[in-house]
Protein backbone atom coordinates (compact mmCIF):
# COMPACT_ATOMS: atom_id res chain seq x y z
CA UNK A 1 -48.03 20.80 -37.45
CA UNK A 2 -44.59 18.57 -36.48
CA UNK A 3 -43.77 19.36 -32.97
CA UNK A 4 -39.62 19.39 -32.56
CA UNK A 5 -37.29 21.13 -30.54
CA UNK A 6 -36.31 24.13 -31.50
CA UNK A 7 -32.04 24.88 -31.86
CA UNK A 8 -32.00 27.14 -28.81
CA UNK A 9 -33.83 24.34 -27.19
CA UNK A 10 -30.75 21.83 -28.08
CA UNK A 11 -28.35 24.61 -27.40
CA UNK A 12 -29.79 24.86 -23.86
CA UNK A 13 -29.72 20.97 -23.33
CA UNK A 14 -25.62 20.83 -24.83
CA UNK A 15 -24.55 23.28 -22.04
CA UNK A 16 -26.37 21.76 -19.36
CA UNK A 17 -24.82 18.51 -20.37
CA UNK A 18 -21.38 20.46 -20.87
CA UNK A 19 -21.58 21.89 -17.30
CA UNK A 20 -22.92 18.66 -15.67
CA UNK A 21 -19.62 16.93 -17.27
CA UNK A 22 -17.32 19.45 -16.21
CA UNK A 23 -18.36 19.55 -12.38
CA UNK A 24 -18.58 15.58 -12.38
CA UNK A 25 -15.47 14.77 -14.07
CA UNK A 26 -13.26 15.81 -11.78
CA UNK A 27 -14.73 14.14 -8.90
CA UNK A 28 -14.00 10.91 -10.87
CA UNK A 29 -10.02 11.18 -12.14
CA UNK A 30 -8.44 9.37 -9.61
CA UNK A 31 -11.43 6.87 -8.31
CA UNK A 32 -9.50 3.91 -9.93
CA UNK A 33 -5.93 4.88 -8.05
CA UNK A 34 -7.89 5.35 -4.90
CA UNK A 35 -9.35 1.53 -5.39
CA UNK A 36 -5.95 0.24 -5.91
CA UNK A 37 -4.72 2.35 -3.03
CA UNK A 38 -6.94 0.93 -0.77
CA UNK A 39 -6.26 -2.73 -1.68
CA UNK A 40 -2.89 -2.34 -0.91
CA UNK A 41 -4.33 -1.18 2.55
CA UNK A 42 -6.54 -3.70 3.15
CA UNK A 43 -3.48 -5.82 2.38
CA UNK A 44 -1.39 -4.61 5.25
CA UNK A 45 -4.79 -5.24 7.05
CA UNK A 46 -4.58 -8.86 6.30
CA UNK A 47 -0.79 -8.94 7.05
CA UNK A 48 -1.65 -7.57 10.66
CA UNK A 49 -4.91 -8.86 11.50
CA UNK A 50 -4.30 -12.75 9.85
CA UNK A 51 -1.44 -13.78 8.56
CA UNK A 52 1.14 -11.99 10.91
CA UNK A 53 -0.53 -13.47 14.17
CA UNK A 54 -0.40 -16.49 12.05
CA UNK A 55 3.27 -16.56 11.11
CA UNK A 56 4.30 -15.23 14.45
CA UNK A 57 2.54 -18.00 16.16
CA UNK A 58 4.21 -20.68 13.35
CA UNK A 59 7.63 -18.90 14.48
CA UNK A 60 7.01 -19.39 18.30
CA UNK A 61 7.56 -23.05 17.76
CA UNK A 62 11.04 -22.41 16.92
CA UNK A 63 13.02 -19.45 17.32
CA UNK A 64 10.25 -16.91 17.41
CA UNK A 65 11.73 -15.28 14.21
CA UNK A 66 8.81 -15.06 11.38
CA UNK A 67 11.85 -14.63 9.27
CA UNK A 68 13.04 -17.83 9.05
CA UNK A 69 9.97 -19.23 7.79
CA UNK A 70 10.97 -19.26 4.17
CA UNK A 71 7.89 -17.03 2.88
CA UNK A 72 10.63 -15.41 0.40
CA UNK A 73 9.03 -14.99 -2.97
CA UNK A 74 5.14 -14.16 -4.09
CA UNK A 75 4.55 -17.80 -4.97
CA UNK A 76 5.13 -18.71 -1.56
CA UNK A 77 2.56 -15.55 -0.22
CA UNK A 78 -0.33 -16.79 -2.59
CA UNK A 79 -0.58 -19.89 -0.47
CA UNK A 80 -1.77 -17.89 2.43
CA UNK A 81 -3.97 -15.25 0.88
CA UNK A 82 -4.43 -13.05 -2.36
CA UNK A 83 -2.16 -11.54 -3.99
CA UNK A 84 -2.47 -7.61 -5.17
CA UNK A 85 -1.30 -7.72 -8.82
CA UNK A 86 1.05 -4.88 -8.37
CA UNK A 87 2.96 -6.72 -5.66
CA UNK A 88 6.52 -7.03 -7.62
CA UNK A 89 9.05 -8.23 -5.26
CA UNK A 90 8.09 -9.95 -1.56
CA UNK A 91 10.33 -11.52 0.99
CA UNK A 92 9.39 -11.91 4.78
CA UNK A 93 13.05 -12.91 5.35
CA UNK A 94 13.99 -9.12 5.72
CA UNK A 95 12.30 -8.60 8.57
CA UNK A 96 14.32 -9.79 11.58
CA UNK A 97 14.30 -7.43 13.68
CA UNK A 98 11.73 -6.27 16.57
CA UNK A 99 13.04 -3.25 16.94
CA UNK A 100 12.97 -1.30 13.48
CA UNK A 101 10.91 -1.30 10.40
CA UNK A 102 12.63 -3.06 7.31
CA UNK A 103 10.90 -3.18 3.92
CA UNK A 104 9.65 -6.84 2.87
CA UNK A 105 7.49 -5.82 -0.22
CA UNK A 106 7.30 -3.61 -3.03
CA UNK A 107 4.11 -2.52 -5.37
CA UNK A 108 4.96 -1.13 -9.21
CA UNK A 109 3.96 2.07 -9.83
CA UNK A 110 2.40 1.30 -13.34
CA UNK A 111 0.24 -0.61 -11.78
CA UNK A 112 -1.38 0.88 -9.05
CA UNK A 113 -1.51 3.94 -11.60
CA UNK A 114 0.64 5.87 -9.14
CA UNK A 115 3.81 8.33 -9.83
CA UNK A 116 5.46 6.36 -7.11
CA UNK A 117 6.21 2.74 -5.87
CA UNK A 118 4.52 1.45 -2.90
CA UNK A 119 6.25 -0.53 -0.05
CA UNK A 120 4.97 -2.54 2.84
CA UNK A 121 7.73 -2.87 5.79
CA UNK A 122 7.91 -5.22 8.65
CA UNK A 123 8.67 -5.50 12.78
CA UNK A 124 9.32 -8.74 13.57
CA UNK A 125 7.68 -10.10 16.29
CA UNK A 126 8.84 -10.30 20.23
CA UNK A 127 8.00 -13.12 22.79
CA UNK A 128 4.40 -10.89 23.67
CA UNK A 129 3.90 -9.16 20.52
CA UNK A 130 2.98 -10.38 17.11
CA UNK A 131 5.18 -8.91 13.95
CA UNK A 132 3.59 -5.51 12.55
CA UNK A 133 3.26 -4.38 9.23
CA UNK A 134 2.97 -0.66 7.80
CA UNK A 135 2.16 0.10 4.29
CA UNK A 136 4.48 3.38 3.03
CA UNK A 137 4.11 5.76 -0.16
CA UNK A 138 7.50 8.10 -0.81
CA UNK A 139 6.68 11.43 -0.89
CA UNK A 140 8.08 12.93 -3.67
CA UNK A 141 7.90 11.24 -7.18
CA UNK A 142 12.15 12.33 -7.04
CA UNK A 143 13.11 9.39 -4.53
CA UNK A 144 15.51 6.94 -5.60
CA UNK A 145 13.20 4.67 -4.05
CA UNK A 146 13.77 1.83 -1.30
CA UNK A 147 15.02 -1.73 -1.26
CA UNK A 148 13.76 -4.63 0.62
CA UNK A 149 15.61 -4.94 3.88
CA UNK A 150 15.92 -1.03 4.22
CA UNK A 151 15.27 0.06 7.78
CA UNK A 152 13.75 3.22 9.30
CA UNK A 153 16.05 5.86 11.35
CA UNK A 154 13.02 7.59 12.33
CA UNK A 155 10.70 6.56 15.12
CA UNK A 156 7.68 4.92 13.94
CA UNK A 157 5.00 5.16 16.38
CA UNK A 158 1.06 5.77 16.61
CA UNK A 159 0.69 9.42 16.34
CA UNK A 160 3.74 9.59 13.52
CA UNK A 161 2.29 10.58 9.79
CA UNK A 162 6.14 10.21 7.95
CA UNK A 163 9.46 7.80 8.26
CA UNK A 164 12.22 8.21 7.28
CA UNK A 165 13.51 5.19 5.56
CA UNK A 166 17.60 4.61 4.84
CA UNK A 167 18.31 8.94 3.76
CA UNK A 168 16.62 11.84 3.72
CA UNK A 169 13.69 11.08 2.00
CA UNK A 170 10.42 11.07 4.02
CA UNK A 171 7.64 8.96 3.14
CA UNK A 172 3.97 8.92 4.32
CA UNK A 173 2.96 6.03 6.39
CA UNK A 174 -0.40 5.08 4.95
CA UNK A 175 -1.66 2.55 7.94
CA UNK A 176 -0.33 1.46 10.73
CA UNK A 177 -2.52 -1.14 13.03
């Protein structure tokens, strides 16, 4: 006598299977966004922990200005450290000023697989503290979106989530070191 499986056997099997998919599946749309999400974090990582203190210290030796060191393009930015592929425009020249937040970078979209562009703005630097970096996501897929030197008009401190950056619009601040 064969031995085989039997159809309500298979049946069985095909729904287990079916419900397996279904409760995994979900858990798994998205995984690739998060990765390229959290690049772009631990890019604004490396802007704060290396190459800011870097820069900053670079500017001391003149004017103390990190703008003025002519890291304008993404050419210029792959000398110092990788480069996310979605990083589209980049120029450190925008951020002159110590007191507010102006945007230096944008990511595309498309890339990161996002609805919305990605921007990284910048503090310059004082005489005790090295330039700061914060990595921001608009809020609604409906913004008009920002331009490099664009500058907050809301506070940006440590216990702040949003910013409001040149209207209306809030965005989320992603990290802030």
């Amino acid at each position: 006598m064969k031995k085989a499986f039997t159809m309500i056997e298979l049946i069985f099997v095909i729904v287990i299977l079916g419900i397996l998919a279904a409760v995994a599946l979900p858990k798994f749309i998205g995984v690739a966004s998060q990765a390229r999400e959290a690049n772009l974090k631990s890019f604004t990582g490396t802007l704060n922990g290396t190459l800011g203190p870097s820069w900053w210290s670079q500017a001391m030796a003149y004017d103390g200005n990190i703008s003025k060191l002519n890291i304008d393009t993404k050419t210029k930015l792959a000398k110092y450290t990788d480069v996310p592929k979605a990083l589209t425009e980049f120029n450190l020249s925008e951020c002159d000023n110590p007191a507010k937040y102006k945007v230096i970078a944008e990511f595309d979209k498309n890339t990161i697989g996002s609805d919305v562009n990605y921007y990284i703005a910048c503090k310059d630097g004082t005489a005790s503290e090295a330039p700061k970096f914060i990595l921001i996501k608009p809020k609604a897929t409906t913004d008009d979106g920002l331009s490099l030197g664009d500058a907050n008009t809301s506070e940006v401190n440590s216990t702040v989530t949003e910013v409001t950056f040149k209207d209306a619009n809030h965005h989320e601040l992603i990290i802030q070191k």
